[in-house]
C-alpha atoms as a PDB file:
ATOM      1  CA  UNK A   1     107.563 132.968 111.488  1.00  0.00           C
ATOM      2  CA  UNK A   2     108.438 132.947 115.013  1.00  0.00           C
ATOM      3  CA  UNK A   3     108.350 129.533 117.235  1.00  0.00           C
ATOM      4  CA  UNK A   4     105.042 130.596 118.687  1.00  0.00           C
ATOM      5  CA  UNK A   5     103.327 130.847 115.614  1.00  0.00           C
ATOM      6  CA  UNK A   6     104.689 127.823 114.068  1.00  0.00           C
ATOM      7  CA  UNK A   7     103.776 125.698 116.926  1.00  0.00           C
ATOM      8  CA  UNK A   8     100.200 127.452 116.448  1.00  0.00           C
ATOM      9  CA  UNK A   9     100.069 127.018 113.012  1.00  0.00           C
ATOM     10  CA  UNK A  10     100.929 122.574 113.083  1.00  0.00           C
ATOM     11  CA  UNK A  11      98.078 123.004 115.997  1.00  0.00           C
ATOM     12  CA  UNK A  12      95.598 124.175 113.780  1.00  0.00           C
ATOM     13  CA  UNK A  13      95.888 121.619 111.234  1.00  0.00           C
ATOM     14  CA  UNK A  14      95.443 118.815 113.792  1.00  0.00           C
ATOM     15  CA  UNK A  15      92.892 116.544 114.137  1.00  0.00           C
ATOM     16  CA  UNK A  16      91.649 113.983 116.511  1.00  0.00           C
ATOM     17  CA  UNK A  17      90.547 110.357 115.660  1.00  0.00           C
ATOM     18  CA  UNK A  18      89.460 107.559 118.829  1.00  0.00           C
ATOM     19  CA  UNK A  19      91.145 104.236 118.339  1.00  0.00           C
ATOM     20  CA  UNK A  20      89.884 101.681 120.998  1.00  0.00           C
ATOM     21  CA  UNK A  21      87.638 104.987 122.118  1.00  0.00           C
ATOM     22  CA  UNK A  22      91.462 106.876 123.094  1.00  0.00           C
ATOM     23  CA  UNK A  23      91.949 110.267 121.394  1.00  0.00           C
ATOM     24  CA  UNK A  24      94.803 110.043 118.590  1.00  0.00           C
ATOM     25  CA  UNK A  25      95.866 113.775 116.874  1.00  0.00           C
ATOM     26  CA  UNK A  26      96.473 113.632 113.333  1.00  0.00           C
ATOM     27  CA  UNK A  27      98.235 115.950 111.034  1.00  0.00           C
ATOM     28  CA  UNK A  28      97.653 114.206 107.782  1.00  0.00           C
ATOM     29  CA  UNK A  29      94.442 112.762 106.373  1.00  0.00           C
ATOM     30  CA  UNK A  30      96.045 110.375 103.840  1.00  0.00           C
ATOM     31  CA  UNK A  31      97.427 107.339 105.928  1.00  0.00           C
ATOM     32  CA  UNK A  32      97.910 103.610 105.798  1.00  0.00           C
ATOM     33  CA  UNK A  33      96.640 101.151 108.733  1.00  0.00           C
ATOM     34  CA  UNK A  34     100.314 100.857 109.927  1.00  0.00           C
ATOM     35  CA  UNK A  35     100.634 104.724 109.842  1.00  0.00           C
ATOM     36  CA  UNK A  36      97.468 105.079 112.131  1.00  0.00           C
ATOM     37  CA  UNK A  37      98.424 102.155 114.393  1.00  0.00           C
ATOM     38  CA  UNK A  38     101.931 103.873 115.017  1.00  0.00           C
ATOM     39  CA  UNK A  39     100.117 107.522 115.858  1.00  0.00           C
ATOM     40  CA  UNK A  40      97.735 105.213 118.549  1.00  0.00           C
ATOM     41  CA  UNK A  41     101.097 103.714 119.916  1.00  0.00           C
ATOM     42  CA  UNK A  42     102.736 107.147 119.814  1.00  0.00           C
ATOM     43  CA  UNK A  43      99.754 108.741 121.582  1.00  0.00           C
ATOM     44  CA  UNK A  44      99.505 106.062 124.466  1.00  0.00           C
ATOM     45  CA  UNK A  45      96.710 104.140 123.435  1.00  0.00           C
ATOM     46  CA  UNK A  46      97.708 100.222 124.343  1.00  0.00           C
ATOM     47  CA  UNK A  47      97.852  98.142 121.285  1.00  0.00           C
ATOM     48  CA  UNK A  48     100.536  96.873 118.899  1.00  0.00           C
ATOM     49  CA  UNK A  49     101.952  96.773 115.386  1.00  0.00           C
ATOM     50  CA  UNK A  50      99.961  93.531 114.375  1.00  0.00           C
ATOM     51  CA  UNK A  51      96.978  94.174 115.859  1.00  0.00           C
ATOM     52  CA  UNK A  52      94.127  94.360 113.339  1.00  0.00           C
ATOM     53  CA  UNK A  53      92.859  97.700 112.741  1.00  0.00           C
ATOM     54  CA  UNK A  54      89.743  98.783 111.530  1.00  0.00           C
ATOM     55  CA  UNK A  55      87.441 101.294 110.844  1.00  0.00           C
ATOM     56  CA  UNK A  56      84.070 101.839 112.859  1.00  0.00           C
ATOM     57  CA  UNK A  57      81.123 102.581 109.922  1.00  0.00           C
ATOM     58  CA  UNK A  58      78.323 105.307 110.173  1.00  0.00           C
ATOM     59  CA  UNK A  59      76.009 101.878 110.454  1.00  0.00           C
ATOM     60  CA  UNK A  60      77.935 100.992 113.418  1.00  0.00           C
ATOM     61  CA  UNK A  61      79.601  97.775 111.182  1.00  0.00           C
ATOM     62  CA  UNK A  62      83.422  97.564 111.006  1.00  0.00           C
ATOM     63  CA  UNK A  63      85.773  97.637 107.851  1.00  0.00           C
ATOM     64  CA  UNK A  64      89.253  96.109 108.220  1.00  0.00           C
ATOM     65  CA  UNK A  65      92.339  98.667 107.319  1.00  0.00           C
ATOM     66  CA  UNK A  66      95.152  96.519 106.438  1.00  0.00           C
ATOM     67  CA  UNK A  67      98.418  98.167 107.080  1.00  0.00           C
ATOM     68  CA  UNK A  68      99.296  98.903 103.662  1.00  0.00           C
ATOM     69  CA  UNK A  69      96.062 100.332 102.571  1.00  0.00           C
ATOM     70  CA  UNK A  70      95.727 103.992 102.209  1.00  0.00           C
ATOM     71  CA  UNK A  71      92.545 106.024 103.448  1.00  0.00           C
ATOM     72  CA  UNK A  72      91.562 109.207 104.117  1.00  0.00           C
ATOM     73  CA  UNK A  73      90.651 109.717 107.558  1.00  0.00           C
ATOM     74  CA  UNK A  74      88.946 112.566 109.012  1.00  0.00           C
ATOM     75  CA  UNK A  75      87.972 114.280 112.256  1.00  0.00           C
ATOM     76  CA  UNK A  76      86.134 112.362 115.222  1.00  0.00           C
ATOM     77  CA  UNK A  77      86.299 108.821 113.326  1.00  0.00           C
ATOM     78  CA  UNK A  78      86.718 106.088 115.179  1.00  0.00           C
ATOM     79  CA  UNK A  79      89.114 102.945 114.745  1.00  0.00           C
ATOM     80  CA  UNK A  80      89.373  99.592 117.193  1.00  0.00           C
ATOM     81  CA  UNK A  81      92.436  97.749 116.879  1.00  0.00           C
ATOM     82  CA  UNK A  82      92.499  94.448 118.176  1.00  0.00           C
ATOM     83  CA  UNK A  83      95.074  91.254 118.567  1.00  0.00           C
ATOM     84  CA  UNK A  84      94.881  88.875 115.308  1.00  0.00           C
ATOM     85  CA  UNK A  85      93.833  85.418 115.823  1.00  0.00           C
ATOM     86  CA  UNK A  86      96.817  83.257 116.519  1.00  0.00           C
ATOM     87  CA  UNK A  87      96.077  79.511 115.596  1.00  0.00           C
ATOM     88  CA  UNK A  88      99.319  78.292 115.988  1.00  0.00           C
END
């Protein structure tokens, strides 16, 4: 397989989720909440490791992704990921 094709090949089995309404590609649909937090870091999108991450519902409601829980994540959802409360 030349470079080219390769490069065309990982292309095509990327997809794009919003997290804090930023595009983040994907390549794999099984990920934890770290996982996903690191490809929003990687992709520019301004947050960090502890934030809390969750998932935005059809209903418009939001479901917390801890970062060791695994989901399957597909094209177009969208994720916020915001600082935890600090009551220190």
């Amino acid at each position: 397989m030349t470079e080219a094709a390769t490069v065309a090949s990982v292309q095509a089995r990327t997809f794009t989720i919003t997290v804090n309404d930023l595009p983040v590609p994907l390549s794999e649909h099984r990920l934890d909440g770290a996982q996903i937090k690191a490809a929003a870091i990687a992709a520019g999108v301004p947050i960090q490791p502890d934030f809390v991450l969750s998932r935005v519902l059809p209903d418009g409601k939001q479901e917390i992704v801890t970062d060791d829980q695994v989901i399957s994540v597909h094209q177009g959802e969208a994720f916020w990921a915001i600082p935890g409360d600090d009551n220190s």
